[in-house]
C-alpha atoms as a PDB file:
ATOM      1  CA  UNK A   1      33.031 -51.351 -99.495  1.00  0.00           C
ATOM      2  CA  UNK A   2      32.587 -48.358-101.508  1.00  0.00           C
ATOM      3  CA  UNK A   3      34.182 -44.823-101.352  1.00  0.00           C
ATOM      4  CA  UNK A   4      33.155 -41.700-102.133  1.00  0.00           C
ATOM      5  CA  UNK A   5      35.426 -38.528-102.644  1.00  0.00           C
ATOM      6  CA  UNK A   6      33.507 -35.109-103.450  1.00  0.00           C
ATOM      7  CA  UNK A   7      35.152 -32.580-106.340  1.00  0.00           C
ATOM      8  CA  UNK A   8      33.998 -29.562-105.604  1.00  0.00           C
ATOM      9  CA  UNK A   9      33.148 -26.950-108.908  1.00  0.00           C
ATOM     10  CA  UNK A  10      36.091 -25.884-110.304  1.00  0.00           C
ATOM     11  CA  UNK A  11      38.738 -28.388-108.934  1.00  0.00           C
ATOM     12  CA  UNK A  12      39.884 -31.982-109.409  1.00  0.00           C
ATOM     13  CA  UNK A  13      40.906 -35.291-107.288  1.00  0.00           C
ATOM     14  CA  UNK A  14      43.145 -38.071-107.903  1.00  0.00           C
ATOM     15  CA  UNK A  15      43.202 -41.376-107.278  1.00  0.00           C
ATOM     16  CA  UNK A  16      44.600 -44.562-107.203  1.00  0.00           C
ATOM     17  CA  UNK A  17      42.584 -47.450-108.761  1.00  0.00           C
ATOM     18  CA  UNK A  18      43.854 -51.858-108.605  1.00  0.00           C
ATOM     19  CA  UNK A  19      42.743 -53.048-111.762  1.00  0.00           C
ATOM     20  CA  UNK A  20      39.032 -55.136-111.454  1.00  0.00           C
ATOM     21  CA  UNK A  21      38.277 -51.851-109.131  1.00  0.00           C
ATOM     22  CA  UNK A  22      35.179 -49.621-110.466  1.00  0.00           C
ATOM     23  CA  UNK A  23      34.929 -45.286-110.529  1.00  0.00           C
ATOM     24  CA  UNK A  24      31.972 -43.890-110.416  1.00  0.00           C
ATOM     25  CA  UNK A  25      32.181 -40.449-111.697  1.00  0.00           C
ATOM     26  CA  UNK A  26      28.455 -38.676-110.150  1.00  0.00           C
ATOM     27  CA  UNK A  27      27.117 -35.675-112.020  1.00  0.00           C
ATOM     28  CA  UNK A  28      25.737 -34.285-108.876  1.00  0.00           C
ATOM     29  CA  UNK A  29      23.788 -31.482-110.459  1.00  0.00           C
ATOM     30  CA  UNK A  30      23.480 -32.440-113.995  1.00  0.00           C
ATOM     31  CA  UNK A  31      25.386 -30.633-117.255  1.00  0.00           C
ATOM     32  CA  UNK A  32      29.523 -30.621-115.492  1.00  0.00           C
ATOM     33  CA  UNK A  33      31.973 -31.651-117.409  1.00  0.00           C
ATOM     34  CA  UNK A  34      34.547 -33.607-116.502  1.00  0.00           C
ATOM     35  CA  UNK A  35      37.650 -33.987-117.916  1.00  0.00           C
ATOM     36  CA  UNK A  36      39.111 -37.891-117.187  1.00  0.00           C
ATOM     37  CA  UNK A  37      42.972 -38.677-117.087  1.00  0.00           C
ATOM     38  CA  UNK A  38      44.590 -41.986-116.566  1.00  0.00           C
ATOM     39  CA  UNK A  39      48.042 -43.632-116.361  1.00  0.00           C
ATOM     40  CA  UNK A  40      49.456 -46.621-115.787  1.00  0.00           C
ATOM     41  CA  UNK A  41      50.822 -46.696-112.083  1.00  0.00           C
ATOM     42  CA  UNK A  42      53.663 -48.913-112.575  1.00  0.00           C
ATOM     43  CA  UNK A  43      54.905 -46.543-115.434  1.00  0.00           C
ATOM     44  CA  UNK A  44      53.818 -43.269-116.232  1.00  0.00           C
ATOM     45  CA  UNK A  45      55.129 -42.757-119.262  1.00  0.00           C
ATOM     46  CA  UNK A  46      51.895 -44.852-120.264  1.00  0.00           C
ATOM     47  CA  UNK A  47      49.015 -42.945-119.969  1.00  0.00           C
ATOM     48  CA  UNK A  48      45.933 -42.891-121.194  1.00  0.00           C
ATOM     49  CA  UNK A  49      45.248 -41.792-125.053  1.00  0.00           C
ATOM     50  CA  UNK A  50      42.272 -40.450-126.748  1.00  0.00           C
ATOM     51  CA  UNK A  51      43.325 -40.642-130.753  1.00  0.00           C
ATOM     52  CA  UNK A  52      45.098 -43.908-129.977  1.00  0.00           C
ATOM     53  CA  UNK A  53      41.456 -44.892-128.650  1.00  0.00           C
ATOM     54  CA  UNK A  54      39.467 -42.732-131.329  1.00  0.00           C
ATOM     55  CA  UNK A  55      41.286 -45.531-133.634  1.00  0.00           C
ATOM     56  CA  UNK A  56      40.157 -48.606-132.247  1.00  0.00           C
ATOM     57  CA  UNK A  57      36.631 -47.736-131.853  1.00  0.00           C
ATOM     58  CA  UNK A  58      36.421 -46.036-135.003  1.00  0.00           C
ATOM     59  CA  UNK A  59      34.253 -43.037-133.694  1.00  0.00           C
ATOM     60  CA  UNK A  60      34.341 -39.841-132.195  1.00  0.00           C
ATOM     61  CA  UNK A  61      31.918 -40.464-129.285  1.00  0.00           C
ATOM     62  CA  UNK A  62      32.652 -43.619-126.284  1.00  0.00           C
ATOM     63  CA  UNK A  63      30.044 -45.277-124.303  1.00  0.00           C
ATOM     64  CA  UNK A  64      29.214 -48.307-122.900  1.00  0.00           C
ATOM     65  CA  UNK A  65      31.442 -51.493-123.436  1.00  0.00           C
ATOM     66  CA  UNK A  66      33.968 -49.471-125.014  1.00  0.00           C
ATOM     67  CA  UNK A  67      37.842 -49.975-123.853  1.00  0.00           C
ATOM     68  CA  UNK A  68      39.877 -46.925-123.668  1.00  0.00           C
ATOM     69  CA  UNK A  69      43.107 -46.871-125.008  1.00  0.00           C
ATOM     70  CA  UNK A  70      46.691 -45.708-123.614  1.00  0.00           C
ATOM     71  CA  UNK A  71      49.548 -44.157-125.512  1.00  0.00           C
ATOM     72  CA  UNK A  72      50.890 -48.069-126.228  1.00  0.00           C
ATOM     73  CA  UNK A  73      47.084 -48.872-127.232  1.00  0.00           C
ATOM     74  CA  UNK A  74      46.793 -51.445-124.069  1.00  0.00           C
ATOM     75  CA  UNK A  75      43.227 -51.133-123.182  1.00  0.00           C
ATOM     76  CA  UNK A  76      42.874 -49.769-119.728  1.00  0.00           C
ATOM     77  CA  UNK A  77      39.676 -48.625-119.051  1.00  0.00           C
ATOM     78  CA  UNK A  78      36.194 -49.948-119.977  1.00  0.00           C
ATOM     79  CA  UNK A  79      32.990 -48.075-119.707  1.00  0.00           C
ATOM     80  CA  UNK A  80      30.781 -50.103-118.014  1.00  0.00           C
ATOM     81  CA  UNK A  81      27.544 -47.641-117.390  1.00  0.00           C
ATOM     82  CA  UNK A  82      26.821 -44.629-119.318  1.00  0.00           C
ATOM     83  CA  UNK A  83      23.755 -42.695-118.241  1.00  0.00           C
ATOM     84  CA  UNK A  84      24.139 -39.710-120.830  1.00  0.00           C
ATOM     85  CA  UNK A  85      25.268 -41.071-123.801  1.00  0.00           C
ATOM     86  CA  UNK A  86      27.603 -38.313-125.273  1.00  0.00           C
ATOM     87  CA  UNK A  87      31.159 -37.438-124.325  1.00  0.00           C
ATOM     88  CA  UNK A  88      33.902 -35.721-126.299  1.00  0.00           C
ATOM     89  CA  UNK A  89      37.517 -37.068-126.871  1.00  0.00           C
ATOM     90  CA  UNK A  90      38.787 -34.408-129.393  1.00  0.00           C
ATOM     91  CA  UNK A  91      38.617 -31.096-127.411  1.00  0.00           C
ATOM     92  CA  UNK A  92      41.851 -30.466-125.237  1.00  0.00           C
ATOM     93  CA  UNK A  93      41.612 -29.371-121.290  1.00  0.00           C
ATOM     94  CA  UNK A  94      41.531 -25.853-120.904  1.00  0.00           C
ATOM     95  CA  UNK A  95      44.827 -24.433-119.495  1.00  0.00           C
ATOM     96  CA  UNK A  96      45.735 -20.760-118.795  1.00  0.00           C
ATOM     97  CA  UNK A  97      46.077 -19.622-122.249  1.00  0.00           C
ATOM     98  CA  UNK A  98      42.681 -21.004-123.171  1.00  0.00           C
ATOM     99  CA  UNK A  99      41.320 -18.407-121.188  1.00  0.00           C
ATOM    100  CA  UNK A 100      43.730 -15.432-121.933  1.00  0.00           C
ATOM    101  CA  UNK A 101      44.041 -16.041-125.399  1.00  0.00           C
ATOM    102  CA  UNK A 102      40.037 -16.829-126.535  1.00  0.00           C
ATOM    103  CA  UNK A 103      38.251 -14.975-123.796  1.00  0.00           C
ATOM    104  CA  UNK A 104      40.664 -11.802-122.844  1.00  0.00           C
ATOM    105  CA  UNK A 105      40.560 -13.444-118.874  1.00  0.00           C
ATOM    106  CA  UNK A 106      43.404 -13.983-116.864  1.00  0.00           C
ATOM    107  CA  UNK A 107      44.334 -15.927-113.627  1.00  0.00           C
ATOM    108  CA  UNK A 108      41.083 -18.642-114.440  1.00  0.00           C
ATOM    109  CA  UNK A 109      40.905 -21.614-112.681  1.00  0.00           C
ATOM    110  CA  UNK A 110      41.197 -24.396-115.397  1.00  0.00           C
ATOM    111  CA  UNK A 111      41.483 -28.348-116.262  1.00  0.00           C
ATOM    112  CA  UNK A 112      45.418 -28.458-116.864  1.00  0.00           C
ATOM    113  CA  UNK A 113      46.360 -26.744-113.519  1.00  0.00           C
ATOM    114  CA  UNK A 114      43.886 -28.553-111.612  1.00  0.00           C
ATOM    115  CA  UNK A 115      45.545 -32.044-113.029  1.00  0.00           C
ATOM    116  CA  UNK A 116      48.858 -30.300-112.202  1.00  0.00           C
ATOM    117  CA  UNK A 117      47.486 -29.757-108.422  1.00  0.00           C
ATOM    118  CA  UNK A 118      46.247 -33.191-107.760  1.00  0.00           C
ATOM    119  CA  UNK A 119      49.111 -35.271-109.642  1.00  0.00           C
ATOM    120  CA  UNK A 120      51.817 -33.526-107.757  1.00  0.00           C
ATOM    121  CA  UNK A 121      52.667 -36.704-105.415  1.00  0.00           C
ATOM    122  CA  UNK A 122      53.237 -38.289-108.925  1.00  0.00           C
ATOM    123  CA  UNK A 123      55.499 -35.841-109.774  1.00  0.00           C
ATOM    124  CA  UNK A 124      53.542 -35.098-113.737  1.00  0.00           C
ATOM    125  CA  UNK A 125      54.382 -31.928-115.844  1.00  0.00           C
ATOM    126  CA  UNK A 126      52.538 -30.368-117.776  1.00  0.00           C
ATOM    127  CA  UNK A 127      54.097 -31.693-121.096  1.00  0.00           C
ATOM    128  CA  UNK A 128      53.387 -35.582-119.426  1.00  0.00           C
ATOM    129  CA  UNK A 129      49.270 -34.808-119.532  1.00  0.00           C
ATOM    130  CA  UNK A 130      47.454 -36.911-121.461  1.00  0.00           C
ATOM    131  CA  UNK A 131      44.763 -35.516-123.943  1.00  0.00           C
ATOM    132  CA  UNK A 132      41.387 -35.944-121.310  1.00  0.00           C
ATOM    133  CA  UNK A 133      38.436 -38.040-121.966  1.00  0.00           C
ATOM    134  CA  UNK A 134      35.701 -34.957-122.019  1.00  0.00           C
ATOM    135  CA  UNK A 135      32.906 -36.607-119.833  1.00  0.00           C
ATOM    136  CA  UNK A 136      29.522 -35.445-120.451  1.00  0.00           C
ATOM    137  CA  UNK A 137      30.910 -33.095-123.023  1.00  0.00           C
ATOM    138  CA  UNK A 138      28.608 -32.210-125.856  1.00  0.00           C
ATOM    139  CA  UNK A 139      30.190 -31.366-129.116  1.00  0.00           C
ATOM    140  CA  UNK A 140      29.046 -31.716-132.266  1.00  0.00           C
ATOM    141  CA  UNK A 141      31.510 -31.827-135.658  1.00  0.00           C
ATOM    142  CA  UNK A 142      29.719 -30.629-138.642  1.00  0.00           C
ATOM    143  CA  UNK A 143      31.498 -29.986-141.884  1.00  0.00           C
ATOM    144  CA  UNK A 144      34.656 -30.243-140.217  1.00  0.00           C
ATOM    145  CA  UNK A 145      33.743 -27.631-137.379  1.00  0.00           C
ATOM    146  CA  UNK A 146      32.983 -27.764-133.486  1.00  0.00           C
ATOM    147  CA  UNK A 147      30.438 -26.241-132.130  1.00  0.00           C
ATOM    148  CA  UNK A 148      30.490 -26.590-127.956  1.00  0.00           C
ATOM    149  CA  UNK A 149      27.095 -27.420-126.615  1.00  0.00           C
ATOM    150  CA  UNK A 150      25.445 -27.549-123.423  1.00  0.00           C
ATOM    151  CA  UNK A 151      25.759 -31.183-121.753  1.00  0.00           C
ATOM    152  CA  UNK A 152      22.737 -33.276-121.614  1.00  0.00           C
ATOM    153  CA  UNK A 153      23.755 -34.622-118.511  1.00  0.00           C
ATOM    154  CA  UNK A 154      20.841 -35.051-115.471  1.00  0.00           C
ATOM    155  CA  UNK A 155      21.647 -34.648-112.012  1.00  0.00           C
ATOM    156  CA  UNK A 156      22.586 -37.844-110.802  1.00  0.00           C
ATOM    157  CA  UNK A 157      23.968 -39.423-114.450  1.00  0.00           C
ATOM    158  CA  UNK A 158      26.776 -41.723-114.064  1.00  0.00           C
ATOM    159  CA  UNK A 159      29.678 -42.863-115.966  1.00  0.00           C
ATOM    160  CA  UNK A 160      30.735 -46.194-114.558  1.00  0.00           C
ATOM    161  CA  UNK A 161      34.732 -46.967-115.278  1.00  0.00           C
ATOM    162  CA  UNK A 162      36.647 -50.120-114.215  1.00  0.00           C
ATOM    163  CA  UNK A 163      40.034 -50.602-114.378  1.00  0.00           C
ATOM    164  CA  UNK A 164      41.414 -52.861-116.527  1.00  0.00           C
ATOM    165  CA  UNK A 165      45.310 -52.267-115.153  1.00  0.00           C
ATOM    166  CA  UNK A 166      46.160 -50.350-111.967  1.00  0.00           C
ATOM    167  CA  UNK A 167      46.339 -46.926-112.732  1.00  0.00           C
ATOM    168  CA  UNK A 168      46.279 -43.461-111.340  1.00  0.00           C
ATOM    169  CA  UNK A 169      43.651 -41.424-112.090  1.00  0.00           C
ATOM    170  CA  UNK A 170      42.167 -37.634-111.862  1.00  0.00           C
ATOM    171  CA  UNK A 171      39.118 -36.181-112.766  1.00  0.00           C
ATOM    172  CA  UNK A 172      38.644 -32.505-112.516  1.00  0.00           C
ATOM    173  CA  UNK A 173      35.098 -30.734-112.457  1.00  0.00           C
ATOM    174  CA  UNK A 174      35.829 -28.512-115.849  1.00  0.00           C
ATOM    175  CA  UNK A 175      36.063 -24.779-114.778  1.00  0.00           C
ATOM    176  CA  UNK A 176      34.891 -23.463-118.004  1.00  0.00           C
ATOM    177  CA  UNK A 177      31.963 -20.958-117.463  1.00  0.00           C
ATOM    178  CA  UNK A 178      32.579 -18.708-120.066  1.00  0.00           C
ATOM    179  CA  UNK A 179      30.606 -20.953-122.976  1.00  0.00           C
ATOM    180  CA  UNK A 180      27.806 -23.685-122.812  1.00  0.00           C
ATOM    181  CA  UNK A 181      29.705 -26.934-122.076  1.00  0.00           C
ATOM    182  CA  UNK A 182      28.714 -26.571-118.520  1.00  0.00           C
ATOM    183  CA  UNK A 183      25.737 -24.533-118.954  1.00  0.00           C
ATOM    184  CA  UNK A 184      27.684 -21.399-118.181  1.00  0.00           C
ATOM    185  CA  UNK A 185      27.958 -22.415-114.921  1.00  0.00           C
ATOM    186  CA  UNK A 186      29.952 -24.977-113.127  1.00  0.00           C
ATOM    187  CA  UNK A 187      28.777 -27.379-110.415  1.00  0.00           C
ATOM    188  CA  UNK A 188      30.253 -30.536-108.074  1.00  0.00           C
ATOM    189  CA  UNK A 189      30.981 -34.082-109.254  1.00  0.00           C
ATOM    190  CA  UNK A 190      31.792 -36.845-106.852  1.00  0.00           C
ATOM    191  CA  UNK A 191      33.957 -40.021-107.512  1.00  0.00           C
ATOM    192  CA  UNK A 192      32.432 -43.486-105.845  1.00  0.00           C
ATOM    193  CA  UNK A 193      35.024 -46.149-105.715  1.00  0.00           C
ATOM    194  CA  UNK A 194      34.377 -49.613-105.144  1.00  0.00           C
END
């Protein structure tokens, strides 16, 4: 029997996941980002880690078959369906100083607060969030330099996850409208849990 939990633009959802279970993260409207956290629900202080995965693969860029890695490089996540083909591990979720420091804006709704929001029954700090898995992020590194591009994501494009330990889990629907990620623009995701 299968779940599904709506995240509205701009906002995020937690959940708890048995390990065997499968997420379904639903680009709803094609080109959101959304940024993916993880830990290990029988201790937090394990959580889910992008360089510590970055190193096992060997690449910048995850997709199908690939384990992700936590913070004691236990895999606890595979990737089993990847409809867009291009997500980012390197880029950090944006928090309030993102926005007041690069873009002059204040009192943004943003990736670090929203985790903060929906991991509050699990008691997280800032300081105890994970670096996220970018989902449906574009980037490209040239020459040692990032340059943010607009998702390729369709409406409807799925990344498939399945839970290799039980974990928590949150997913926020990136609020960044203020360059391309996104499109300039933000939009829903859903989570389908089976």
């Amino acid at each position: 029997m299968s779940q599904r939990i709506e995240i509205p633009a701009t906002t995020a959802r937690a959940v708890t996941l048995r390990a065997g279970q499968r997420m379904r993260i639903v680009n709803v409207q094609g080109k959101q980002v959304a940024d993916f956290v993880a830990f290990n629900a029988a201790d937090l202080d394990e959580s889910l880690s992008t360089l510590h995965t970055l190193v096992s693969l060997q690449r910048l860029f995850p997709t199908t078959g690939d384990r992700l890695r936590t913070n004691r490089r236990r895999p606890m996540v595979e990737i089993t369906r990847d409809d867009t083909g291009r997500h980012d591990m390197l880029i950090s979720a944006c928090d309030p100083w993102r926005y007041e420091l690069d873009f002059g804006v204040t009192g943004h709704r943003n990736c670090s607060d929203n985790f903060l929001e929906v991991l509050a029954p699990w008691a997280r700090a800032r300081h105890q969030l994970p670096q996220p898995v970018n989902f449906f992020q574009h980037m490209r590194y040239v020459d040692g330099r990032a340059e943010w591009l607009e998702s390729l994501a369709k409406p409807g494009d799925v990344v498939e996850l399945r839970a290799l330990i039980d974990l928590v889990a949150a997913v926020s629907a990136c609020p960044m409208d203020l360059n391309p990620i996104s499109g300039f623009r933000v939009s829903d995701l859903a989570l389908e849990l089976e």
